[in-house]
C-alpha atoms as a PDB file:
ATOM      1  CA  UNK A   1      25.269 -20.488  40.806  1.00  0.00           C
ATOM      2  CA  UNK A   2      27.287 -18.478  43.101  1.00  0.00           C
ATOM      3  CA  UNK A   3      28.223 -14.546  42.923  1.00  0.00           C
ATOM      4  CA  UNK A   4      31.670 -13.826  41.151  1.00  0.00           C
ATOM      5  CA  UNK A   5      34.105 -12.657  38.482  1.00  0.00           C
ATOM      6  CA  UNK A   6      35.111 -14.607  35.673  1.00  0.00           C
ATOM      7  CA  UNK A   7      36.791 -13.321  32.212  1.00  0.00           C
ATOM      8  CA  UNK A   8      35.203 -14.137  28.655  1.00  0.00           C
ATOM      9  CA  UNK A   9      37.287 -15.733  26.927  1.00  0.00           C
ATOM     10  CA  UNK A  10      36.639 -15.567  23.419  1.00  0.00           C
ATOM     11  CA  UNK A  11      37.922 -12.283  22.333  1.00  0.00           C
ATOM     12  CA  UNK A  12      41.433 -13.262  23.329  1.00  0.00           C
ATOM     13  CA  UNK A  13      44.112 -14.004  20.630  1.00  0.00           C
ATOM     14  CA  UNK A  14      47.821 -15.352  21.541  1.00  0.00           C
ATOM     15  CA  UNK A  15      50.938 -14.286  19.514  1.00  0.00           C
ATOM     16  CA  UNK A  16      54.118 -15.517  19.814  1.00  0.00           C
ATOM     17  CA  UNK A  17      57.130 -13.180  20.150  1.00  0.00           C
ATOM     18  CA  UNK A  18      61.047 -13.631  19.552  1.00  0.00           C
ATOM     19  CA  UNK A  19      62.989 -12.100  22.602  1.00  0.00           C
ATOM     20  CA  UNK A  20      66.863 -10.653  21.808  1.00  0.00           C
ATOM     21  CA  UNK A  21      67.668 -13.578  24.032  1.00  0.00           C
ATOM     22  CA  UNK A  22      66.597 -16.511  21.377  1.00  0.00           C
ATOM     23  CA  UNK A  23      63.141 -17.375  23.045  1.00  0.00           C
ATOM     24  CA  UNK A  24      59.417 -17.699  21.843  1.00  0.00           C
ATOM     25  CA  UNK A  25      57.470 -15.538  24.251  1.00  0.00           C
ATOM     26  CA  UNK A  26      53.571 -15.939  23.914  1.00  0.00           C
ATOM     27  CA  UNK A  27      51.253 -12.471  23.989  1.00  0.00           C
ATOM     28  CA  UNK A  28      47.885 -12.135  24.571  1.00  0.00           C
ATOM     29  CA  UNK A  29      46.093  -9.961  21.645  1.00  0.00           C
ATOM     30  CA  UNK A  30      42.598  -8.273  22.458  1.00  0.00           C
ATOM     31  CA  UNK A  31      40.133  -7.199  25.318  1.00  0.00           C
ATOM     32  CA  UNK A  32      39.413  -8.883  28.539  1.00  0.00           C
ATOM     33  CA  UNK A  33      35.665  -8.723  29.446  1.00  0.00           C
ATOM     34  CA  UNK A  34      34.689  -9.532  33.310  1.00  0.00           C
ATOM     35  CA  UNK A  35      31.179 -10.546  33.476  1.00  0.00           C
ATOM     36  CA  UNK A  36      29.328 -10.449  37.167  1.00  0.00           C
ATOM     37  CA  UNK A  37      27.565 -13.524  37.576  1.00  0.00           C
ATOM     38  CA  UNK A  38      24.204 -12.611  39.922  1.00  0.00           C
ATOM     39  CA  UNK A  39      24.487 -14.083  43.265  1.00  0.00           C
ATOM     40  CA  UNK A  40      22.227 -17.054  44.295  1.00  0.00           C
ATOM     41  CA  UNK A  41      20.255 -19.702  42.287  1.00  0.00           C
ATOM     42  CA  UNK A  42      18.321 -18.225  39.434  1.00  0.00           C
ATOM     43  CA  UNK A  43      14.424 -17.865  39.921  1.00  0.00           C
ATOM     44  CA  UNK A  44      11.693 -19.942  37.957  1.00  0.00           C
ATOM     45  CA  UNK A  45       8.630 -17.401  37.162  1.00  0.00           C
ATOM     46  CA  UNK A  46       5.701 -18.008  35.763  1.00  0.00           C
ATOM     47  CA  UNK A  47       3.933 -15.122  32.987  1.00  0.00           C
ATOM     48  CA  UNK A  48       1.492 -13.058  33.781  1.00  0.00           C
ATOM     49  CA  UNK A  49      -1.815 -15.056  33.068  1.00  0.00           C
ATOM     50  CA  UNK A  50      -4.412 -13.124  30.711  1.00  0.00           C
ATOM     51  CA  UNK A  51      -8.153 -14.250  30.809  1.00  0.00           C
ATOM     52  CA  UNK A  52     -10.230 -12.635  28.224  1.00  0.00           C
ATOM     53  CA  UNK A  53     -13.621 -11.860  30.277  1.00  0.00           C
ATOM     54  CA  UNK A  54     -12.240 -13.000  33.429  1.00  0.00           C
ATOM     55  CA  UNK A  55     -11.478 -10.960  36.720  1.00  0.00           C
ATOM     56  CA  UNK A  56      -8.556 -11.777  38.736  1.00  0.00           C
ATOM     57  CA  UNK A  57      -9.844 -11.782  42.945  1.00  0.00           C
ATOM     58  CA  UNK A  58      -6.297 -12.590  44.397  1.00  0.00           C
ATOM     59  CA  UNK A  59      -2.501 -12.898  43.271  1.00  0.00           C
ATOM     60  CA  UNK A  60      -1.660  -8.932  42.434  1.00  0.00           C
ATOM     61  CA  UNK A  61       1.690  -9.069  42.062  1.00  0.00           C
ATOM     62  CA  UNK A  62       4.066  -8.013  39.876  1.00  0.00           C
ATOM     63  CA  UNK A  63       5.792 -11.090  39.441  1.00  0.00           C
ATOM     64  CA  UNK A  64       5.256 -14.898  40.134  1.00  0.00           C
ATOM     65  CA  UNK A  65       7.215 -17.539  41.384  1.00  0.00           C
ATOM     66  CA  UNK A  66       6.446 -21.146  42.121  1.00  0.00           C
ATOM     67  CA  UNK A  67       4.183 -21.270  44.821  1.00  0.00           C
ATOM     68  CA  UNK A  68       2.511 -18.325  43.907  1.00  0.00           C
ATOM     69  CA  UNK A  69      -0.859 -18.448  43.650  1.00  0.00           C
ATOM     70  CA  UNK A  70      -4.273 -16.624  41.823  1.00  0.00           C
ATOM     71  CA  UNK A  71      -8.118 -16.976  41.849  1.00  0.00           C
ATOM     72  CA  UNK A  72     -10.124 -15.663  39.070  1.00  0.00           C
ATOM     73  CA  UNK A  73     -14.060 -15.496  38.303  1.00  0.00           C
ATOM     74  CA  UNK A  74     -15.856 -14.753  35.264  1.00  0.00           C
ATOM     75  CA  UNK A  75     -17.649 -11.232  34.221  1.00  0.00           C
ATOM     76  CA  UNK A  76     -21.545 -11.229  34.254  1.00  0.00           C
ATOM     77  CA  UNK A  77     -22.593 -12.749  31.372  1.00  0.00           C
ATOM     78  CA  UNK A  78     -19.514 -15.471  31.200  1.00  0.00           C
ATOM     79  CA  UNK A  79     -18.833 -19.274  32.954  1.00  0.00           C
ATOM     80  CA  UNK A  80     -16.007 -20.387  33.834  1.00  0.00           C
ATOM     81  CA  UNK A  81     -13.900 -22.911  31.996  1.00  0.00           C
ATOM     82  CA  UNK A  82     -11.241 -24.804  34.124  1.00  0.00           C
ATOM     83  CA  UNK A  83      -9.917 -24.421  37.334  1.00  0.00           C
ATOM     84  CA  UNK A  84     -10.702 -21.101  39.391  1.00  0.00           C
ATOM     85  CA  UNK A  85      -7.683 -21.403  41.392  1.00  0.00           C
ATOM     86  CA  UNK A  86      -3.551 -21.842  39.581  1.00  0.00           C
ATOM     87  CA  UNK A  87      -0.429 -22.120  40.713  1.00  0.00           C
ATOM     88  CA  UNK A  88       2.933 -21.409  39.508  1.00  0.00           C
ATOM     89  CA  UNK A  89       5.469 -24.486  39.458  1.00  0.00           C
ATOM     90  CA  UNK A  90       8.646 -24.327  37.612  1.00  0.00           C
ATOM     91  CA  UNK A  91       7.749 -21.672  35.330  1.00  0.00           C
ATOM     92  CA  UNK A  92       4.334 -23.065  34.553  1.00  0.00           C
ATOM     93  CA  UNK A  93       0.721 -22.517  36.181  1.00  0.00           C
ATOM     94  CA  UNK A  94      -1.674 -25.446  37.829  1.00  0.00           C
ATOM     95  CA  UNK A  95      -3.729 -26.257  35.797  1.00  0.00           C
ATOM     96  CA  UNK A  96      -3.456 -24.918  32.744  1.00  0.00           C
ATOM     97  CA  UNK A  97      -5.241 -21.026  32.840  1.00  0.00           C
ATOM     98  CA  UNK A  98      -8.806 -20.999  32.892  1.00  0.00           C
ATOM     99  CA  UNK A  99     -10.850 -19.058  29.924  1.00  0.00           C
ATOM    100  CA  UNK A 100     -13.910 -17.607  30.258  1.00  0.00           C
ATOM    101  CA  UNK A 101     -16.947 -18.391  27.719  1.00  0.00           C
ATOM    102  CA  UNK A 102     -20.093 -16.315  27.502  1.00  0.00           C
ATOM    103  CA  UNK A 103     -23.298 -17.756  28.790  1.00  0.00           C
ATOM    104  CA  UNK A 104     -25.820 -19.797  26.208  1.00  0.00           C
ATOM    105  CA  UNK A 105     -29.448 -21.433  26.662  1.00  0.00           C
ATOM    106  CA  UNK A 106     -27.813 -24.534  26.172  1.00  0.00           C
ATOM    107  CA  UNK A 107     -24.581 -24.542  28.459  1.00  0.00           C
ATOM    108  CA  UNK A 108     -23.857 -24.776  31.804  1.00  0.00           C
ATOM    109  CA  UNK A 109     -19.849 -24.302  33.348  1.00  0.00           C
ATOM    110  CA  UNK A 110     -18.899 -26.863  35.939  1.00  0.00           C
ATOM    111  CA  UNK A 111     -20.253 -26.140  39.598  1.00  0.00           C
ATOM    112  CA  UNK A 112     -17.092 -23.520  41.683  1.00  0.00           C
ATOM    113  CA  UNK A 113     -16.324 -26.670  44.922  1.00  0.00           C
ATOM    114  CA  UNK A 114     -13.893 -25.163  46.792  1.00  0.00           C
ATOM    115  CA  UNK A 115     -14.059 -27.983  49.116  1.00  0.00           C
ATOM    116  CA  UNK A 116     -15.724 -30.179  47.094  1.00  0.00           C
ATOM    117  CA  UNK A 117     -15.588 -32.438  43.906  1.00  0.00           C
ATOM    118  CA  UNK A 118     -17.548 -33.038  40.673  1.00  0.00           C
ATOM    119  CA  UNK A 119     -17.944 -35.902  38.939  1.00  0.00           C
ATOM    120  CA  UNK A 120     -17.723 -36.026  35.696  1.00  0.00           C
ATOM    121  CA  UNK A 121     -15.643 -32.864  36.019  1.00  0.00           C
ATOM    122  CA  UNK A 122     -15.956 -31.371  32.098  1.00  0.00           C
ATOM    123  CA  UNK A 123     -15.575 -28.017  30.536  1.00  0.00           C
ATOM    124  CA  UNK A 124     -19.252 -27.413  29.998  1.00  0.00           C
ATOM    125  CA  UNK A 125     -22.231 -30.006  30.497  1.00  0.00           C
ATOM    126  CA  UNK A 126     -25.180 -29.522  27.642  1.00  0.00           C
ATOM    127  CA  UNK A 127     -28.930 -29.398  28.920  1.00  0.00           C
ATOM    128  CA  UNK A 128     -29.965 -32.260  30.599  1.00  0.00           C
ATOM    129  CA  UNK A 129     -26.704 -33.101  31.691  1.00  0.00           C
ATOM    130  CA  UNK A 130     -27.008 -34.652  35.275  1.00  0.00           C
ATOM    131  CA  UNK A 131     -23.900 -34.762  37.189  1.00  0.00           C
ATOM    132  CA  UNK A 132     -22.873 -35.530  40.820  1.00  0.00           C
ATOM    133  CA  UNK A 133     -21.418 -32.651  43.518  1.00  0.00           C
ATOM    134  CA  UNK A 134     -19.375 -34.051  46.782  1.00  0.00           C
ATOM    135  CA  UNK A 135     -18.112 -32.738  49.898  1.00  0.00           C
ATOM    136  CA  UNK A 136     -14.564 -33.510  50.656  1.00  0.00           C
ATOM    137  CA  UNK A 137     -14.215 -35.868  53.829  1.00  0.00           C
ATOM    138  CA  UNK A 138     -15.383 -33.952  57.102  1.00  0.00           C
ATOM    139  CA  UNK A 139     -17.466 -31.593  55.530  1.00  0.00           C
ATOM    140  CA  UNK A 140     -21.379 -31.214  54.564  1.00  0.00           C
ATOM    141  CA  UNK A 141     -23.716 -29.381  53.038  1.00  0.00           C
ATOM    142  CA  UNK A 142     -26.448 -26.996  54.659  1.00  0.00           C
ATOM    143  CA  UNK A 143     -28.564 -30.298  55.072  1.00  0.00           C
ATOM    144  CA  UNK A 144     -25.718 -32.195  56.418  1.00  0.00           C
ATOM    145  CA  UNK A 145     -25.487 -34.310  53.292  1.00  0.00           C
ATOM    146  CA  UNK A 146     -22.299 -35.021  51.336  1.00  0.00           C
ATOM    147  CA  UNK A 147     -24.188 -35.678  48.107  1.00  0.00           C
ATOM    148  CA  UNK A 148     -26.398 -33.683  45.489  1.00  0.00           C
ATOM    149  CA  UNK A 149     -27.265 -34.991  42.172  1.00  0.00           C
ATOM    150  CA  UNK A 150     -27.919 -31.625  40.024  1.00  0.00           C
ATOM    151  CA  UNK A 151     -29.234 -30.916  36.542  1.00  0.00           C
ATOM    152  CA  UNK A 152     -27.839 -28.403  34.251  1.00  0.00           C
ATOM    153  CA  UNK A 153     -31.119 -26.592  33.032  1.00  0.00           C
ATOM    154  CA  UNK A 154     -28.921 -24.117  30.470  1.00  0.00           C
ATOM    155  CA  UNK A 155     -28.059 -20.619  30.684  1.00  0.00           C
ATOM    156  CA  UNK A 156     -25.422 -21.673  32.945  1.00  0.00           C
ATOM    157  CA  UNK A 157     -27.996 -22.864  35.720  1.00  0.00           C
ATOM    158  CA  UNK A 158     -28.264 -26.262  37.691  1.00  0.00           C
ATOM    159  CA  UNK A 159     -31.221 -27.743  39.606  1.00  0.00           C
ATOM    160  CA  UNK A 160     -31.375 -28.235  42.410  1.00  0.00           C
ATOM    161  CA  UNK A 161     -28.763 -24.835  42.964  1.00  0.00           C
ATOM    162  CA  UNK A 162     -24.920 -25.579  44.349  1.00  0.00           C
ATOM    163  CA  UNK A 163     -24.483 -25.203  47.912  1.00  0.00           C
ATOM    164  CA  UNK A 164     -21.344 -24.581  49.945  1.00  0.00           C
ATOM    165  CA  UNK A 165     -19.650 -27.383  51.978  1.00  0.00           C
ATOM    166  CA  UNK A 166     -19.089 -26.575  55.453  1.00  0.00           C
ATOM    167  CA  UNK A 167     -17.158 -28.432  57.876  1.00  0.00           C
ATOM    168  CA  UNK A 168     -19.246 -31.100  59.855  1.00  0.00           C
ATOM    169  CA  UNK A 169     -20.163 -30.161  63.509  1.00  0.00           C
ATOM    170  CA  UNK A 170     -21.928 -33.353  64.854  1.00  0.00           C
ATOM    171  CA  UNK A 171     -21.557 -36.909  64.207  1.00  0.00           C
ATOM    172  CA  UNK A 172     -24.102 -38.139  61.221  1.00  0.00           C
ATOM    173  CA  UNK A 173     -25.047 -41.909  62.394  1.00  0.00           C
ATOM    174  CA  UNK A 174     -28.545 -43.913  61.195  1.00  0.00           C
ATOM    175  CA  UNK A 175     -29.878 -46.849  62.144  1.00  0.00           C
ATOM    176  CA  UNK A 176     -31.388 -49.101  59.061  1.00  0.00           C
ATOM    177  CA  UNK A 177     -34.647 -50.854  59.520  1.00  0.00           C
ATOM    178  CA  UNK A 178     -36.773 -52.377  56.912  1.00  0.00           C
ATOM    179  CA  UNK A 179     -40.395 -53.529  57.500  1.00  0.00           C
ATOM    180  CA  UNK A 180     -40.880 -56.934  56.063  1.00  0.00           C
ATOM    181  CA  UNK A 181     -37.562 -56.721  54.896  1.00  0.00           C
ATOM    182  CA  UNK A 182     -33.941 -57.403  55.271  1.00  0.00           C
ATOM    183  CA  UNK A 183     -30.319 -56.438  54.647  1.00  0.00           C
ATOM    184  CA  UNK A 184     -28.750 -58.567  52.355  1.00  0.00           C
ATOM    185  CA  UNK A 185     -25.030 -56.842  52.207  1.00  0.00           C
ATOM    186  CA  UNK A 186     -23.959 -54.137  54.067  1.00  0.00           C
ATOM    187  CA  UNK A 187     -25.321 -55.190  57.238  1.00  0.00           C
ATOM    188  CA  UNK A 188     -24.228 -52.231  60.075  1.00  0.00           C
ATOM    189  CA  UNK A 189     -25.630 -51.893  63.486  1.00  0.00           C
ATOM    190  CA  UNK A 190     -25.225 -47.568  62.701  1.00  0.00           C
ATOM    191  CA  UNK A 191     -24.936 -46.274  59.635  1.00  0.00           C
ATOM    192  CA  UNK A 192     -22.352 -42.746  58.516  1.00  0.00           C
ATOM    193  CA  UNK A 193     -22.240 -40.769  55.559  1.00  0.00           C
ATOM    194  CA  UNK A 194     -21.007 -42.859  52.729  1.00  0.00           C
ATOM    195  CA  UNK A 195     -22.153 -46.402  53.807  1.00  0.00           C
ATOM    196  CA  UNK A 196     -24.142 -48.665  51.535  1.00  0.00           C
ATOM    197  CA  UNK A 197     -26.153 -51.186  51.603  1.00  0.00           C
ATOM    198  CA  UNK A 198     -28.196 -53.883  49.535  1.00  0.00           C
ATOM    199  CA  UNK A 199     -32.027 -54.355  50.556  1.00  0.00           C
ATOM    200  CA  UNK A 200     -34.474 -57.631  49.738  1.00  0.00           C
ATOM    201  CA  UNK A 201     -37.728 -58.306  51.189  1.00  0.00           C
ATOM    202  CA  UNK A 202     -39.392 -61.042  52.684  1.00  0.00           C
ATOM    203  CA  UNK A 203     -41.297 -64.075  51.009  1.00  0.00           C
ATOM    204  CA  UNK A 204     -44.463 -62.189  49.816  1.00  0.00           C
ATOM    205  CA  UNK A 205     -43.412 -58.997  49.609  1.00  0.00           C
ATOM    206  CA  UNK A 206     -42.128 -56.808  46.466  1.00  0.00           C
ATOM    207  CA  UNK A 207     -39.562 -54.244  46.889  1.00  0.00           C
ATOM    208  CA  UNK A 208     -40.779 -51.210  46.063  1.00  0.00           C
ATOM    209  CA  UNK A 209     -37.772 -48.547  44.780  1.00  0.00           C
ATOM    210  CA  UNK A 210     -33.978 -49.446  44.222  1.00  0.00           C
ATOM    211  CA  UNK A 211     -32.138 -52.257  45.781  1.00  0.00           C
ATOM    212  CA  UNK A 212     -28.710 -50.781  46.341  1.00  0.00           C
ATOM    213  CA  UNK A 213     -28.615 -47.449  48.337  1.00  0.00           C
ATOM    214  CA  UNK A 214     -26.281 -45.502  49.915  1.00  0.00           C
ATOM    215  CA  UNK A 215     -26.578 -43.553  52.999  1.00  0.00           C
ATOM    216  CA  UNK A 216     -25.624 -39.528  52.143  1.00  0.00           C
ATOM    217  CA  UNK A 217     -26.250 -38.174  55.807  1.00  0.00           C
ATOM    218  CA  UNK A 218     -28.416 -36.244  57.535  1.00  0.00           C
ATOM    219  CA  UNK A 219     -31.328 -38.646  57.663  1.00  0.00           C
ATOM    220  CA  UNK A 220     -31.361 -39.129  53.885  1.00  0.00           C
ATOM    221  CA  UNK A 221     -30.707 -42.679  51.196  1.00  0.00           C
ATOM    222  CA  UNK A 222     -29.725 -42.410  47.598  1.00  0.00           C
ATOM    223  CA  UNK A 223     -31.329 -42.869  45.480  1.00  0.00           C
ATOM    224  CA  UNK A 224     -33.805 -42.895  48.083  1.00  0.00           C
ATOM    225  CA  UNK A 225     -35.330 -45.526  50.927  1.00  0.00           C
ATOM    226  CA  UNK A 226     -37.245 -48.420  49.187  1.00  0.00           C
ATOM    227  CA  UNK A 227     -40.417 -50.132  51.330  1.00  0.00           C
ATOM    228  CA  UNK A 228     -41.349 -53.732  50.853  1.00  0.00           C
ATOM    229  CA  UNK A 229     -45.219 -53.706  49.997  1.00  0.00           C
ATOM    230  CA  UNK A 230     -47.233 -56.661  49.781  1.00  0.00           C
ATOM    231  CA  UNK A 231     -47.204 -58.807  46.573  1.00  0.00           C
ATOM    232  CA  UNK A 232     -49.921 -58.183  43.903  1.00  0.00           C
ATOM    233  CA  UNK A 233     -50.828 -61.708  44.351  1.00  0.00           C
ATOM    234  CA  UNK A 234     -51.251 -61.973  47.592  1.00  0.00           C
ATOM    235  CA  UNK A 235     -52.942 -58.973  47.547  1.00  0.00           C
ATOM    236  CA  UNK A 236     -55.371 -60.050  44.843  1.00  0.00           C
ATOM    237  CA  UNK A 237     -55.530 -63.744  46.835  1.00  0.00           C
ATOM    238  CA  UNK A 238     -56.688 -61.662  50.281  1.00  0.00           C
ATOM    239  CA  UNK A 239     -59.211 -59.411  48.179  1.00  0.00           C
ATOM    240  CA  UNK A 240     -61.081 -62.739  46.748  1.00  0.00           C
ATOM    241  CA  UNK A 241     -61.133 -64.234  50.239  1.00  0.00           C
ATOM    242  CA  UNK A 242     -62.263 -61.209  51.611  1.00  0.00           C
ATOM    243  CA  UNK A 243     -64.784 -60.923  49.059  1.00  0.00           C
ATOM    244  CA  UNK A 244     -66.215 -64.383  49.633  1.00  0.00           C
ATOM    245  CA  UNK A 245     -66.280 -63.935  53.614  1.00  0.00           C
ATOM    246  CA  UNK A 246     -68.654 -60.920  52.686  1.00  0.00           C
ATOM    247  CA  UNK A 247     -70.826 -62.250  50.556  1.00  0.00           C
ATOM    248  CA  UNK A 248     -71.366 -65.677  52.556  1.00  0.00           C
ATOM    249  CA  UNK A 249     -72.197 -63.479  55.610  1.00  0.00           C
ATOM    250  CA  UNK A 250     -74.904 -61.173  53.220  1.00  0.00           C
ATOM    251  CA  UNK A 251     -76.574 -64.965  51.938  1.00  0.00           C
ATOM    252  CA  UNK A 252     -76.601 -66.167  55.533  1.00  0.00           C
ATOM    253  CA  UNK A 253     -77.998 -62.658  57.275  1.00  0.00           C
ATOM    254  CA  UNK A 254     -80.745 -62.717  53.998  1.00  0.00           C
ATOM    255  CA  UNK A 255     -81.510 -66.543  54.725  1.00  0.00           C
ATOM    256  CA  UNK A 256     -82.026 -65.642  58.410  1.00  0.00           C
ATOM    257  CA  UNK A 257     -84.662 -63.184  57.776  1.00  0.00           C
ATOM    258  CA  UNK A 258     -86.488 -65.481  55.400  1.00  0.00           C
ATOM    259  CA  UNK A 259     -86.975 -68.301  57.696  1.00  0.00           C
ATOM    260  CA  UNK A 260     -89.140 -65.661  59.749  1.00  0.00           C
END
């Protein structure tokens, strides 16, 4: 809307006049109001957010407009419900506000990832509740991992603990090799963060731990690096044999010292 003058109109009347020369002669009848229109497009703002038992760590300001932005965290004794971070967008903040609920035995809040995801991302996870943490593409954790599995153990506590992301340094490559075993999909000469691949063993042989993993970087499988042992069978098949071998050798060592 641009700057300017205009009249309101409404409290304006017209009467109509006779002159001495024989004419109608309209007459305006009331008050003429100018109103200033402000200059420039009008401004979307967003409220002031209030979080009961929250502290706000950036966004002091005494107004907000889109694009403006605010991080909050929880007092001692509270978890955090939603996102920590908003942002005002045509008069409305993204996501919605965050509340702040006070810490149970029997809760936990979803993990803070800055750089990071959590899946399933939910308001609060009950004990037990086992959930999955990733580091967005290019980054790690302290191991040089992209994936934890954690447990929420209550009182707003997960094992094993959340740990930062930081951005990778080195290139994370691993070469796959399975004794008396094989790839059967997946097949990679090197293998980076994110990779999987489907394992079987060879006639004989039992795999022993899961059959689809996936490689999560720095050295380490999910859910972790089956081996191919030796079937049962077999096993109980070589034992007998075995076995036998022994005790013709004992019959033919005692039959030897007989005969003299």
């Amino acid at each position: 809307m641009r700057s300017g003058v205009r009249p309101s109109l409404p409290s304006l009347g017209v009467m109509w006049d006779f002159s001495p020369g024989g004419h109608w002669v309209p007459r305006l009848v009331g008050t003429l109001t100018l109103l200033a229109l402000p200059q420039g497009p009008l401004v979307a703002t967003c409220e002031e957010p209030a979080v009961e038992n929250g502290i706000k760590l950036s966004g002091f300001q005494h107004s907000y407009t889109s694009g403006d932005n605010m991080v909050f965290e929880c007092k001692i004794g509270y978890f955090l419900i939603g996102s920590y971070f908003i942002q005002c967008e045509n008069n409305t903040w993204h996501p919605t506000v965050p509340s702040c609920k006070k810490i149970t035995p029997y809760l936990c809040g979803a993990p803070v990832m800055p750089i990071g995801t959590v899946e399933p991302l939910l308001s609060q996870y009950e004990v037990g509740y086992v959930i999955s943490v990733y580091c967005n593409p290019g980054y790690c954790f302290p191991d040089e991992t992209i994936e934890m599995i954690m447990k929420c153990k209550g009182y707003n506590l997960w094992e094993p603990p959340p740990q930062p992301c930081f951005i990778r340094t080195s290139h994370d490559t691993f070469h796959l090799h399975i004794s008396n075993g094989q790839i059967k999909h997946g097949r990679k000469y090197i293998y980076e963060p994110g990779d999987n691949a489907s394992i079987k063993c060879d006639p004989g042989y039992t795999i022993n731990g899961p059959e689809n993993i996936r490689y999560i970087g720095g050295g380490k499988w999910l859910p972790k690096l089956p081996v191919c042992v030796l079937n049962p069978f077999f096993t109980l098949l070589i034992t007998v044999f075995v076995l036998i071998v022994l005790l013709l050798a004992a019959k033919m060592i005692y039959w030897k010292y007989q005969s003299l």
